[in-house]
N, C-alpha and C. Protein backbone atom coordinates (compact mmCIF):
# COMPACT_ATOMS: atom_id res chain seq x y z
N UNK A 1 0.81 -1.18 0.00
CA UNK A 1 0.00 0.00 0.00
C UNK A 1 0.87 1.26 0.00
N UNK A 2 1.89 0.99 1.08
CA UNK A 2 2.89 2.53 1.02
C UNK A 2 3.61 2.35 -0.38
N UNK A 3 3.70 1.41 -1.38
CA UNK A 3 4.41 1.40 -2.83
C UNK A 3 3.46 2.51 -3.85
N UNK A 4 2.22 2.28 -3.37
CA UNK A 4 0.63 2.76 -4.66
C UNK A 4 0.80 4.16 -3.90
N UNK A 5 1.50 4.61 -2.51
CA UNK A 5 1.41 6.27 -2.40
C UNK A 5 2.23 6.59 -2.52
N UNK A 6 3.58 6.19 -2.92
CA UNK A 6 4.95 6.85 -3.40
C UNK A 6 4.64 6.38 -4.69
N UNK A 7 4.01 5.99 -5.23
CA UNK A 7 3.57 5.99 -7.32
C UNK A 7 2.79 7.18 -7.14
N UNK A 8 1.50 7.56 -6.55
CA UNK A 8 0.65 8.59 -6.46
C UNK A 8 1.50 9.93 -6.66
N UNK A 9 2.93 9.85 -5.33
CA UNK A 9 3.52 11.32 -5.27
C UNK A 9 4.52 11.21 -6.32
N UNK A 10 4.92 10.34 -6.98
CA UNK A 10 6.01 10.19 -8.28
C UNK A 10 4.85 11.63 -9.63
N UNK A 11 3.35 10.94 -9.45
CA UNK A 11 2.64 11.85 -10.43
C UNK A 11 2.68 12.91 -10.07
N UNK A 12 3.24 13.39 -9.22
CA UNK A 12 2.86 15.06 -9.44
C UNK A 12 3.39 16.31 -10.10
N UNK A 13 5.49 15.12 -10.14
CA UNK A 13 5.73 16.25 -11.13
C UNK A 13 5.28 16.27 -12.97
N UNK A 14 4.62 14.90 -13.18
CA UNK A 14 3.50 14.87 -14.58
C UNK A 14 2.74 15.76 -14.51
N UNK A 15 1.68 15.69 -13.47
CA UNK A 15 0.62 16.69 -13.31
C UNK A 15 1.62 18.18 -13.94
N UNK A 16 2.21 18.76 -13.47
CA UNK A 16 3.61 20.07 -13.45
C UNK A 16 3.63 19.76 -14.83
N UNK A 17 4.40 19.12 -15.56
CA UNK A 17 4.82 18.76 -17.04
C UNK A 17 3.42 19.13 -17.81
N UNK A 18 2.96 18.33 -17.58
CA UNK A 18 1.45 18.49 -18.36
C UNK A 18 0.34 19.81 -18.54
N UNK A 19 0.82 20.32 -17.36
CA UNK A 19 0.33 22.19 -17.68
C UNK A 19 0.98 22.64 -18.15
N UNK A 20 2.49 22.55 -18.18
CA UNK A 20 3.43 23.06 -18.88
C UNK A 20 3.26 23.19 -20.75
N UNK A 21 2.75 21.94 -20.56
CA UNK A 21 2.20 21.38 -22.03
C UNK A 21 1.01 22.07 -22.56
N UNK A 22 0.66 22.15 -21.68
CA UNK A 22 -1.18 22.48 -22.47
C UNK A 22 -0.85 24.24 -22.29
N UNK A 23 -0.60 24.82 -21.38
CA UNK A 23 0.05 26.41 -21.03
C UNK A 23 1.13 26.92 -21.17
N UNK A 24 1.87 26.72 -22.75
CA UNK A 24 2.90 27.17 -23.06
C UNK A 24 2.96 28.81 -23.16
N UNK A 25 2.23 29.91 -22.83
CA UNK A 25 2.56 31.06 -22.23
C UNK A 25 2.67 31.01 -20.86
N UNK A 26 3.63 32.40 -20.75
CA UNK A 26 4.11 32.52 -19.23
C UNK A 26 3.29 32.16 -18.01
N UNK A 27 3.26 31.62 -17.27
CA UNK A 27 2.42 31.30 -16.32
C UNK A 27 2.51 32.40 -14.79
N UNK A 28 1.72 32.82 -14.15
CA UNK A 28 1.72 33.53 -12.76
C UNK A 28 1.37 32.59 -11.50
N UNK A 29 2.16 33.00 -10.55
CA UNK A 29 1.52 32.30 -9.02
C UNK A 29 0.56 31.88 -8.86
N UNK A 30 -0.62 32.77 -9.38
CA UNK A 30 -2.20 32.60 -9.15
C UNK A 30 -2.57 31.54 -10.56
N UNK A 31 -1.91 31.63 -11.58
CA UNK A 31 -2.16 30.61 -12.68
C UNK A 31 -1.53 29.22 -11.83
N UNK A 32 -0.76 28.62 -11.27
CA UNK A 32 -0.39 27.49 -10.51
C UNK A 32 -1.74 26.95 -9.92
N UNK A 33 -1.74 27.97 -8.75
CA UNK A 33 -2.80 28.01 -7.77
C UNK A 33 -4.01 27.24 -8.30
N UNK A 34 -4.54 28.11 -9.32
CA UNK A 34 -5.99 27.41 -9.79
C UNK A 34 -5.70 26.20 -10.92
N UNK A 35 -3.93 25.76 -11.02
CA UNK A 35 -4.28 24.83 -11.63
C UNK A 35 -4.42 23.49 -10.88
N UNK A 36 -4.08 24.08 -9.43
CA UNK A 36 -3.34 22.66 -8.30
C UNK A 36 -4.93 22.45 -7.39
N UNK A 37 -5.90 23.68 -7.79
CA UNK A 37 -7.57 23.73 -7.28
C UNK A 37 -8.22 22.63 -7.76
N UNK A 38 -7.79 22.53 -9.16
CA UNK A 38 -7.94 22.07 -10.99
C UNK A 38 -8.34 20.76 -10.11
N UNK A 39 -6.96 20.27 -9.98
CA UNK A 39 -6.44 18.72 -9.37
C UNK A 39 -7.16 18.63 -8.71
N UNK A 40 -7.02 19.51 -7.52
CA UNK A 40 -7.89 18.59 -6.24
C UNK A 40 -9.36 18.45 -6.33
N UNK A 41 -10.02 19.57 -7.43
CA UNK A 41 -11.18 19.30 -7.63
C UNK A 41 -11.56 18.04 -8.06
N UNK A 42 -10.58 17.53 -9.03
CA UNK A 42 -10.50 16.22 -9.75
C UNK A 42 -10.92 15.22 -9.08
N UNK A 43 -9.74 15.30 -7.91
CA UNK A 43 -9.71 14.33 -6.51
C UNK A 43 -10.86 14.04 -5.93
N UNK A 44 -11.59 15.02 -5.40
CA UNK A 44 -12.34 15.06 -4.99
C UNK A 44 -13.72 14.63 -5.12
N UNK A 45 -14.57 15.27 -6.36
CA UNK A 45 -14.83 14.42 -7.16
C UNK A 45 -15.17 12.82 -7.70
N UNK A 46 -13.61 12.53 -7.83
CA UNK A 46 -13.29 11.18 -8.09
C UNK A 46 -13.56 10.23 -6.41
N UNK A 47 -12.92 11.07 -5.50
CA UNK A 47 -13.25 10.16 -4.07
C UNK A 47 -15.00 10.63 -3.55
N UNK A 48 -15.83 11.35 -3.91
CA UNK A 48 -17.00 11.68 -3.43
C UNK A 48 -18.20 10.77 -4.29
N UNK A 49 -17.58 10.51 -5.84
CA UNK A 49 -18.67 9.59 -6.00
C UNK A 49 -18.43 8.21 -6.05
N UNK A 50 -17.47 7.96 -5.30
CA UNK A 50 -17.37 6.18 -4.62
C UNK A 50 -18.67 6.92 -3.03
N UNK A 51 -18.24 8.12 -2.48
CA UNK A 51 -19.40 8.16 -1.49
C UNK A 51 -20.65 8.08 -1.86
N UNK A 52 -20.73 8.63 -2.83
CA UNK A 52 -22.23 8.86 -3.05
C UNK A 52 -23.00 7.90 -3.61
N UNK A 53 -22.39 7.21 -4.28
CA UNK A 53 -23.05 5.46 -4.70
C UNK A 53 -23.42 5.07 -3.69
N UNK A 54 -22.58 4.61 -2.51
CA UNK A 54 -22.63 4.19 -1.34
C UNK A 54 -23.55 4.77 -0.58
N UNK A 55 -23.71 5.86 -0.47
CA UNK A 55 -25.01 6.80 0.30
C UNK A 55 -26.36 6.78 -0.15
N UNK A 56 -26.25 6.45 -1.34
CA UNK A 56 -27.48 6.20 -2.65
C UNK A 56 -28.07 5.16 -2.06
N UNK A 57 -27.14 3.90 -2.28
CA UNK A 57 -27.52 2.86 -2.41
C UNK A 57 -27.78 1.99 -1.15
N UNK A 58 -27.51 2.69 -0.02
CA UNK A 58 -26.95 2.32 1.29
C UNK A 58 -26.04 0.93 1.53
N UNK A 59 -24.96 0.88 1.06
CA UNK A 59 -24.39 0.57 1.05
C UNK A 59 -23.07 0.46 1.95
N UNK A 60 -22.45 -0.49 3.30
CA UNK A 60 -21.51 -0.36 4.13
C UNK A 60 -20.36 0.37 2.92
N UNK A 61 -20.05 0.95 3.72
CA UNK A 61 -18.79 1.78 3.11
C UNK A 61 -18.05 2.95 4.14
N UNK A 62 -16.70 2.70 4.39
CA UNK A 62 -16.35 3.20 5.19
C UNK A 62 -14.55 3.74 4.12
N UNK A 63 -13.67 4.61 4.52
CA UNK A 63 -12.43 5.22 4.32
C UNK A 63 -11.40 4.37 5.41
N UNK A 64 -10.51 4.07 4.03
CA UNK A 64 -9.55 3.07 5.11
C UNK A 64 -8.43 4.35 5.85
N UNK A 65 -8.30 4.54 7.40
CA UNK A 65 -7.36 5.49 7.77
C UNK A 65 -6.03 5.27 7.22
N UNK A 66 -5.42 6.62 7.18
CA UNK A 66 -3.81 6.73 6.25
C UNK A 66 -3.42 6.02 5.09
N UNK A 67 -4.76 6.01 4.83
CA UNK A 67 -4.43 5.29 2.74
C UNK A 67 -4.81 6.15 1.56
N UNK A 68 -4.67 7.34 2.33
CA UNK A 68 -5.11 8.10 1.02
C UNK A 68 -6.76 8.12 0.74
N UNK A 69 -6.50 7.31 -0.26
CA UNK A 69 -8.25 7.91 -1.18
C UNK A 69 -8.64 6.11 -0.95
N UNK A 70 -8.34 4.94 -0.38
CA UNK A 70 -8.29 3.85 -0.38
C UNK A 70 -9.93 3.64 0.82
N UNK A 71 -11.12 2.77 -0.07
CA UNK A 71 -12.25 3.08 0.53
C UNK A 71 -12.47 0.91 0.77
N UNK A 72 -13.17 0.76 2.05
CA UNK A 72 -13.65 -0.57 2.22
C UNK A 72 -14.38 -0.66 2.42
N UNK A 73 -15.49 -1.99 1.53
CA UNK A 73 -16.78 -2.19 2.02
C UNK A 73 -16.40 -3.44 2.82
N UNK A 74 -17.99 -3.73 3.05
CA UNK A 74 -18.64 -4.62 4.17
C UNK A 74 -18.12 -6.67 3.20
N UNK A 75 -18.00 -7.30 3.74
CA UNK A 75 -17.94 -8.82 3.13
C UNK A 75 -18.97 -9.36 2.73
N UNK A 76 -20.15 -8.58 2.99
CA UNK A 76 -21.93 -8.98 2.89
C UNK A 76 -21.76 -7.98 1.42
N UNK A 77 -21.19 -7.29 0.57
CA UNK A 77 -21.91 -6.48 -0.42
C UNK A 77 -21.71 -7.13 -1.72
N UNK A 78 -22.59 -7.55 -2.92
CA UNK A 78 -22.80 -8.58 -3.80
C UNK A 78 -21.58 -7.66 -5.20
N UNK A 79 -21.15 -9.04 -5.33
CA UNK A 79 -20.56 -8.17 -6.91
C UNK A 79 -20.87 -6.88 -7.60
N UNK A 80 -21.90 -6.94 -7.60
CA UNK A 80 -22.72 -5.72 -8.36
C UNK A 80 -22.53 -4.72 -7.28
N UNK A 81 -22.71 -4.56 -6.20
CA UNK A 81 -22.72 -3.38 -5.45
C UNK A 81 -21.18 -3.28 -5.08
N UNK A 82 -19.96 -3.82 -5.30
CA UNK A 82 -18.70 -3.78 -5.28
C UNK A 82 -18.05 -3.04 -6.74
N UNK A 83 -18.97 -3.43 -8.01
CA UNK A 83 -18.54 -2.97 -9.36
C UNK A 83 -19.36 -1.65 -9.48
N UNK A 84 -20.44 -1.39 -8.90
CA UNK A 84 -20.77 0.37 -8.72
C UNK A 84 -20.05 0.48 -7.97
N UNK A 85 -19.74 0.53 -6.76
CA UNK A 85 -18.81 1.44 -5.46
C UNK A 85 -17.24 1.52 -6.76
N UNK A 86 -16.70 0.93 -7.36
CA UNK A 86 -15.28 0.84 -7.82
C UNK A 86 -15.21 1.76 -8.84
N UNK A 87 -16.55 1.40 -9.94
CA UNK A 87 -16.61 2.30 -11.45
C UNK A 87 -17.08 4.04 -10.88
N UNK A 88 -17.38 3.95 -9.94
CA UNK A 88 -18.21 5.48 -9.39
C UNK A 88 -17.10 6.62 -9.80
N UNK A 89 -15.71 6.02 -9.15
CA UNK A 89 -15.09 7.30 -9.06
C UNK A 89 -14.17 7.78 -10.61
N UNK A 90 -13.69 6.37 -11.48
CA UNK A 90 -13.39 6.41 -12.98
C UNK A 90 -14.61 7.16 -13.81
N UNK A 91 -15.85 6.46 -13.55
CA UNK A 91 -16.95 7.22 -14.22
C UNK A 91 -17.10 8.69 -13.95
N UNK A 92 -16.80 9.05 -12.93
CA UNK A 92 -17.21 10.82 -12.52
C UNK A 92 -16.06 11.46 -13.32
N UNK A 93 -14.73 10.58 -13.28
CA UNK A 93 -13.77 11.73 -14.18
C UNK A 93 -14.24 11.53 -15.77
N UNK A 94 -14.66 10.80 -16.30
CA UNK A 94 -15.17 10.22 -17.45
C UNK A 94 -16.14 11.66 -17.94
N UNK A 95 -16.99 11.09 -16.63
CA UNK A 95 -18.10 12.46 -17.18
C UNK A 95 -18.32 13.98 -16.90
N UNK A 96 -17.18 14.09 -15.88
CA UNK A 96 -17.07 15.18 -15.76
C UNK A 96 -15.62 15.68 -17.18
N UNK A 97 -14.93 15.22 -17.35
CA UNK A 97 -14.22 15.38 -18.99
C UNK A 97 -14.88 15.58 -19.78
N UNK A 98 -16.39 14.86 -19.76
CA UNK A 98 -17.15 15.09 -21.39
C UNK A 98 -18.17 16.18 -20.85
N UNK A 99 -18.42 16.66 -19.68
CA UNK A 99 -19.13 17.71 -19.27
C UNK A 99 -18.01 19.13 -19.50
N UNK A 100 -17.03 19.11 -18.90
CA UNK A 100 -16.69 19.78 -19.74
C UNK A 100 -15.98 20.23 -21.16
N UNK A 101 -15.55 19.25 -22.14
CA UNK A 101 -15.33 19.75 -23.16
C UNK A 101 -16.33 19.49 -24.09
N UNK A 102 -17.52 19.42 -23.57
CA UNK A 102 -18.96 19.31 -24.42
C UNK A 102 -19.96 20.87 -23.81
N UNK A 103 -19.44 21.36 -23.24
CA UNK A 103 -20.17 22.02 -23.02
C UNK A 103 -19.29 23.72 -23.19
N UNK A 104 -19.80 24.60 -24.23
CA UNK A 104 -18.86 25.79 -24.97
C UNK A 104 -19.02 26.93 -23.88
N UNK A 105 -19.58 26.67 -22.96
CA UNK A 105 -19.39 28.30 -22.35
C UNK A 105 -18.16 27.82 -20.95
N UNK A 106 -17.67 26.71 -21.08
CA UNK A 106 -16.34 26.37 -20.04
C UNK A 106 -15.47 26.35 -20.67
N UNK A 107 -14.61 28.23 -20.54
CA UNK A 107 -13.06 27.99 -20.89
C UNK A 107 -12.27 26.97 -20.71
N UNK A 108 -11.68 26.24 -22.24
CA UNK A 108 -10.94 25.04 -22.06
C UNK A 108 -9.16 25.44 -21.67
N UNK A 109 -9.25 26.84 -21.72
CA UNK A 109 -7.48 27.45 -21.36
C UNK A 109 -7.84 27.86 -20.14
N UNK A 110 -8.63 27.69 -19.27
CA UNK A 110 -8.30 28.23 -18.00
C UNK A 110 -7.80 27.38 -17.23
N UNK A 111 -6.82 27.70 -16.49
CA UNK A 111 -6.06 26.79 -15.83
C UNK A 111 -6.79 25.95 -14.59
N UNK A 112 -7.84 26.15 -14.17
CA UNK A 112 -8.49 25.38 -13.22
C UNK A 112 -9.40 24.35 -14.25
N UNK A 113 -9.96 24.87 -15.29
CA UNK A 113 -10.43 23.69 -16.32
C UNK A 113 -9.07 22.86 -16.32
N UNK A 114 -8.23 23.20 -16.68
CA UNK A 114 -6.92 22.15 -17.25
C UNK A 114 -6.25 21.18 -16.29
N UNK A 115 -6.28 21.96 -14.88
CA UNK A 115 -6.09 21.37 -14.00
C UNK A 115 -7.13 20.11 -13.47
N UNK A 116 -8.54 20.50 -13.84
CA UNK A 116 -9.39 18.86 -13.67
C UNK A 116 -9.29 17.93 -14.85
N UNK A 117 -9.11 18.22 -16.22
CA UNK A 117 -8.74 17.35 -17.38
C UNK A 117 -7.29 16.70 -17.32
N UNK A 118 -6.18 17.52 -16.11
CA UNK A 118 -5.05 16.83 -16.30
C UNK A 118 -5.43 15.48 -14.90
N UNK A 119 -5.77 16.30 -14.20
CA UNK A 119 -6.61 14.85 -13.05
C UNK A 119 -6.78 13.70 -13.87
N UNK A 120 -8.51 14.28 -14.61
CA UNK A 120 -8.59 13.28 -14.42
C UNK A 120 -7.81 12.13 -16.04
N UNK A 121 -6.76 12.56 -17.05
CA UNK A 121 -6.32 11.96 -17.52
C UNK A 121 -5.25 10.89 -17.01
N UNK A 122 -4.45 11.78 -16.12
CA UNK A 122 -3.09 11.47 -15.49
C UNK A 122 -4.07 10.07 -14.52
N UNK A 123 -5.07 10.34 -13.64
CA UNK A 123 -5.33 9.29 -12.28
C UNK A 123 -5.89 8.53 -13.48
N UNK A 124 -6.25 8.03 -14.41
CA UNK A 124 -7.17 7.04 -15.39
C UNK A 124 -5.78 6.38 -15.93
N UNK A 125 -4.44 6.83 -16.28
CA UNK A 125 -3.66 6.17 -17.05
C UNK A 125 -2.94 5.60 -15.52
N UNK A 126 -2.67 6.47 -14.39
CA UNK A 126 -1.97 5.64 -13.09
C UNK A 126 -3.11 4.64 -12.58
N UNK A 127 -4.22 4.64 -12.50
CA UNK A 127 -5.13 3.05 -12.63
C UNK A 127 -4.54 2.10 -13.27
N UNK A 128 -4.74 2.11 -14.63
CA UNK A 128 -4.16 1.18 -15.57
C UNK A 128 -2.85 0.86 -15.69
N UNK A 129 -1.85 1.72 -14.62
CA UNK A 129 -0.67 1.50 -14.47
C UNK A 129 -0.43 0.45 -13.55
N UNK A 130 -1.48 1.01 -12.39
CA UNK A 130 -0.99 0.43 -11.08
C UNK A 130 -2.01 -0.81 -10.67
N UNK A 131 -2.85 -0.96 -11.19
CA UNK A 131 -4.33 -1.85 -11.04
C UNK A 131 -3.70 -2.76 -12.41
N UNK A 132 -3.12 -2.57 -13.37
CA UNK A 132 -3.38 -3.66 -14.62
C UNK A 132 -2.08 -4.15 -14.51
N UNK A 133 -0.78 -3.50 -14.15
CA UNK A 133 0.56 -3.97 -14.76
C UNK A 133 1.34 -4.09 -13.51
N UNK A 134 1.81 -3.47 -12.29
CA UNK A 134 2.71 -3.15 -11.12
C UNK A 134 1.68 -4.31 -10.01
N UNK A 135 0.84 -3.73 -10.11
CA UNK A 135 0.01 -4.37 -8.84
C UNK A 135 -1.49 -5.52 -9.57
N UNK A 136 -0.95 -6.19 -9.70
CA UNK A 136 -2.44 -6.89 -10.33
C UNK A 136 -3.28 -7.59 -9.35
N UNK A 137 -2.85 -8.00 -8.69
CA UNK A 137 -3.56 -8.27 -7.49
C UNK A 137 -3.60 -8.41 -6.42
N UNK A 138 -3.63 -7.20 -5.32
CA UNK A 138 -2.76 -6.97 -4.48
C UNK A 138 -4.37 -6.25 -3.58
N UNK A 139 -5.61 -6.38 -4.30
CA UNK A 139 -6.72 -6.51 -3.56
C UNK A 139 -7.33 -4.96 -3.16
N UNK A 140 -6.41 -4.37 -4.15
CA UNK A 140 -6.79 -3.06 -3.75
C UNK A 140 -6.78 -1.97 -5.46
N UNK A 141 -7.43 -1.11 -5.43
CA UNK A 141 -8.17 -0.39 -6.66
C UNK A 141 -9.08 -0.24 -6.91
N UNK A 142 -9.77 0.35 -8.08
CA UNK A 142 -10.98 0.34 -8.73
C UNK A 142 -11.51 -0.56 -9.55
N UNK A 143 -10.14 -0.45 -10.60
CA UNK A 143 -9.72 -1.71 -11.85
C UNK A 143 -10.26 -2.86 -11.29
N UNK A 144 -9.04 -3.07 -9.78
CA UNK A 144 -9.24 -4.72 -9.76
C UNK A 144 -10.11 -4.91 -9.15
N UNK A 145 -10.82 -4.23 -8.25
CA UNK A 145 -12.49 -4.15 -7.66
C UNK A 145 -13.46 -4.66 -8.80
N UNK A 146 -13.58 -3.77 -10.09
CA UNK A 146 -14.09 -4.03 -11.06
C UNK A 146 -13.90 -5.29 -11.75
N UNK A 147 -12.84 -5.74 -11.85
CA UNK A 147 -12.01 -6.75 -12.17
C UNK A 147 -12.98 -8.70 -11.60
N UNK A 148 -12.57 -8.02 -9.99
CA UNK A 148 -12.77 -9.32 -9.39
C UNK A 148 -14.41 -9.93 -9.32
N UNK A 149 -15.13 -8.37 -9.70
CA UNK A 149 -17.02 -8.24 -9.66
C UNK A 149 -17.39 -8.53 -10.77
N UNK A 150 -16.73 -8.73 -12.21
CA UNK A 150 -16.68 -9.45 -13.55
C UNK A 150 -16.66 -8.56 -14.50
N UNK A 151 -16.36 -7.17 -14.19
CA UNK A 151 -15.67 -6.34 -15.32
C UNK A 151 -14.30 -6.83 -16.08
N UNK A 152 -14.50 -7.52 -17.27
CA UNK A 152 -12.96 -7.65 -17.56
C UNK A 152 -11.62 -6.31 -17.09
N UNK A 153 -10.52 -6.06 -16.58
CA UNK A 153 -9.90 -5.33 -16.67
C UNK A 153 -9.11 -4.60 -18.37
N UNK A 154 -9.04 -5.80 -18.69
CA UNK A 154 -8.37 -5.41 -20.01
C UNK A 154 -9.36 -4.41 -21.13
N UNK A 155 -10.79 -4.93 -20.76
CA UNK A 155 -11.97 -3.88 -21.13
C UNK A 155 -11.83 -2.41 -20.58
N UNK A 156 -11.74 -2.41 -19.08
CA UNK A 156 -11.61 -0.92 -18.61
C UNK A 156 -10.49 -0.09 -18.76
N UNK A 157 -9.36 -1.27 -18.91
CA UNK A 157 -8.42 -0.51 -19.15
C UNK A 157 -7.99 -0.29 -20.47
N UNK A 158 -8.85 -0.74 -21.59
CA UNK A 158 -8.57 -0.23 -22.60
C UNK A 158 -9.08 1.38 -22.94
N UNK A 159 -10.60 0.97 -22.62
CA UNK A 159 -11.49 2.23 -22.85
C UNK A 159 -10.70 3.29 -22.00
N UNK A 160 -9.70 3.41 -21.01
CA UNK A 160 -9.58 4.51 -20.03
C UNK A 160 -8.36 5.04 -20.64
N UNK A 161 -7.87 4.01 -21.76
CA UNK A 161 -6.28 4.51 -22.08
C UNK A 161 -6.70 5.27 -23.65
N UNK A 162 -7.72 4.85 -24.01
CA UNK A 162 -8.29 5.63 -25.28
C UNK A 162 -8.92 6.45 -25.38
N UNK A 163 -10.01 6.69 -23.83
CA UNK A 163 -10.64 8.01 -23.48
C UNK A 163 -9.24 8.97 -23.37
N UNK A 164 -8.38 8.36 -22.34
CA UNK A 164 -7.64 9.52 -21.66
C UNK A 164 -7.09 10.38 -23.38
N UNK A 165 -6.53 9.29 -24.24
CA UNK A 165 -5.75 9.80 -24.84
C UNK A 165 -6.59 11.26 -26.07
N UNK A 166 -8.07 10.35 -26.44
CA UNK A 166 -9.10 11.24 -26.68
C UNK A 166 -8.81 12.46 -26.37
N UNK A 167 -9.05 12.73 -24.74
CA UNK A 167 -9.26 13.64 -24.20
C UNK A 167 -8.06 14.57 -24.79
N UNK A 168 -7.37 14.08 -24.16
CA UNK A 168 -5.45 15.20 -24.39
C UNK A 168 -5.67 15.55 -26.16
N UNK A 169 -6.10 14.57 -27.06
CA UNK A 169 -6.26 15.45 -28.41
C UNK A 169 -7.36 16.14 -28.23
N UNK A 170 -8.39 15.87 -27.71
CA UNK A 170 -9.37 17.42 -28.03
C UNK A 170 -9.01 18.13 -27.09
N UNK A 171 -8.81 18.20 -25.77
CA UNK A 171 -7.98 19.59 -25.15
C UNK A 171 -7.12 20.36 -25.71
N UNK A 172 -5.95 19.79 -26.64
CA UNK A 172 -5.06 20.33 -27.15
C UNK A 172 -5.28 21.25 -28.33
N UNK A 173 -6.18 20.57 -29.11
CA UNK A 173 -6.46 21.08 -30.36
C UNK A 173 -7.80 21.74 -30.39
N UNK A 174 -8.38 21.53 -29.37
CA UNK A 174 -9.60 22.26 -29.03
C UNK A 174 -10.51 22.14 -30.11
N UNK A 175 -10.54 20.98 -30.32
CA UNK A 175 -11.69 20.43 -31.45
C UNK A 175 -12.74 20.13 -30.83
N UNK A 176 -14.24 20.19 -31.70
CA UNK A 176 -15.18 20.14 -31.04
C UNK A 176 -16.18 18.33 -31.41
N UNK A 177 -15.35 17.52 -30.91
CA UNK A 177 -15.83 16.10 -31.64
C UNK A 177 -17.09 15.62 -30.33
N UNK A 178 -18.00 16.00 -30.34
CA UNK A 178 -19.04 15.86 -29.51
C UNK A 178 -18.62 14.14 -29.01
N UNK A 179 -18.82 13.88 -27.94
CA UNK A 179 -18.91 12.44 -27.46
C UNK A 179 -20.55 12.23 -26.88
N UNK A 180 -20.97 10.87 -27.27
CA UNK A 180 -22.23 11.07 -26.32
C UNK A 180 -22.78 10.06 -25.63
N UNK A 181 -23.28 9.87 -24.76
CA UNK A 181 -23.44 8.54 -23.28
C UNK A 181 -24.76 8.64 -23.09
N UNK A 182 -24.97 7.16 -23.06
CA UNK A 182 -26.61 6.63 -22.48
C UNK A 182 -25.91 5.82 -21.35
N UNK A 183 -26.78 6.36 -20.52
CA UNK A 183 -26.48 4.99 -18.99
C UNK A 183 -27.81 4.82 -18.88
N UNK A 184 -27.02 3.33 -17.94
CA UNK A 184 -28.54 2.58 -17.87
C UNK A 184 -27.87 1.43 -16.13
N UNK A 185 -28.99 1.23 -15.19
CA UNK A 185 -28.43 1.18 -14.13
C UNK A 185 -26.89 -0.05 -14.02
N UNK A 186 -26.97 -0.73 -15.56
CA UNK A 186 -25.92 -2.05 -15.45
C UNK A 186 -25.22 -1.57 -16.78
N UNK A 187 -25.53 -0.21 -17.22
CA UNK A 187 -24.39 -0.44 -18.35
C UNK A 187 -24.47 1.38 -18.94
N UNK A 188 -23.13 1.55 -19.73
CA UNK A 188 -22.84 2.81 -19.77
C UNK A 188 -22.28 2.58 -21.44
N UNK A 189 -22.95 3.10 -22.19
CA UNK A 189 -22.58 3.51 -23.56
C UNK A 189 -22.05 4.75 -24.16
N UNK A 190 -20.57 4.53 -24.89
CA UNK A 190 -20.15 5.94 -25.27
C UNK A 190 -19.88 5.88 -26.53
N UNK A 191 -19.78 6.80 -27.35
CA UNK A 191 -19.57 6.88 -28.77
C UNK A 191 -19.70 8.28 -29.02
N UNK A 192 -18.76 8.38 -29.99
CA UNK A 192 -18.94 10.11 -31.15
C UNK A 192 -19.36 10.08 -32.41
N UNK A 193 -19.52 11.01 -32.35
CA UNK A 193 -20.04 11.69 -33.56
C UNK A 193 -19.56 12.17 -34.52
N UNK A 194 -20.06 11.22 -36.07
CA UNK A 194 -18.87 11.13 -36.93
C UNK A 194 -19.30 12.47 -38.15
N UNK A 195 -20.81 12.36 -38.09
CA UNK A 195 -21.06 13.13 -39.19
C UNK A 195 -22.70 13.56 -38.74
N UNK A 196 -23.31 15.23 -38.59
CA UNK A 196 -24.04 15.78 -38.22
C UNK A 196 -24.24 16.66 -39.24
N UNK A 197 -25.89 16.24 -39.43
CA UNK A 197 -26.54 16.78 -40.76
C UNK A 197 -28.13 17.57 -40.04
């Protein structure tokens, strides 16, 4: 567990690189600031809707102390209520990415926008880093939560390495390739839009 929070603090000088990238004019103190807001909004976010499934659904769910963002349910909760509590917090960066670069009145150069798109790209590719390849089963993640409840991994972690990468080309180029999602309580459909008449 202390290996997955010295990988966590290895990302931060990416997070740094990656504004660097997307904010190649001069940057100010207060441009940092709201990009490091950016992040934690991300975070946050990402750890509130593993709560809120859980609060929804009433569901045991408790925060493991000094693990970071690391959440445990009850031994009584069925596959299915283990593969919502896991997908909750991948899905919120998912849709909060297509909430905002689907939606035109949210500056995509402001550095607190950039700062939640670098979230949530950077924490979706360290999943698939640390859940698919370093740690495969070590009983702890989203991935392998998802994983062990009968989400293939190699499924989530494909879609998360092709969203993320999605994402970083339309942030960059600030293209407007609409993405669009039907959910349904056991399943989540995404696809774009190739041609609009």
């Amino acid at each position: 567990m202390k290996e997955r929070i010295q990988n966590s603090k290895r990302a931060l000088p990416l997070l740094f690189l990656t504004f660097l990238f997307f904010c190649p004019q001069p940057a100010y103190a207060f441009d940092y600031l709201r990009f490091a807001l950016g992040v934690g909004s991300g975070y946050v976010i990402h750890e509130a809707a593993h709560q809120a499934v859980a609060d929804v659904n009433g569901m045991p769910f408790k925060w493991k102390a000094g693990s970071g963002g690391t959440w445990v349910s009850s031994t009584n909760t069925t596959d299915s209520e283990r593969y919502e509590l896991a997908s909750a917090g991948l899905g919120s960066q998912v849709l909060s990415t297509e909430i905002i670069l689907n939606t035109k009145d949210i500056p995509k150069d402001n550095e607190y926008v950039i700062g939640m798109l670098t979230f949530n790209v950077v924490n979706a590719l360290i999943y698939v880093v640390s859940d698919g390849i370093m740690y495969p089963n070590d009983n702890h993640g989203d991935i392998e939560v998802m994983d062990k409840a009968g989400l293939d991994r190699d499924y989530v972690n494909t879609f998360l390495i092709v969203h993320s990468l999605y994402t970083i080309y339309r942030a960059y180029y600030k293209t407007d390739i609409p993405v669009y999602m039907t959910m349904s309580k056991n399943e989540i459909k995404m696809g774009i839009t190739i041609l609009k008449w």
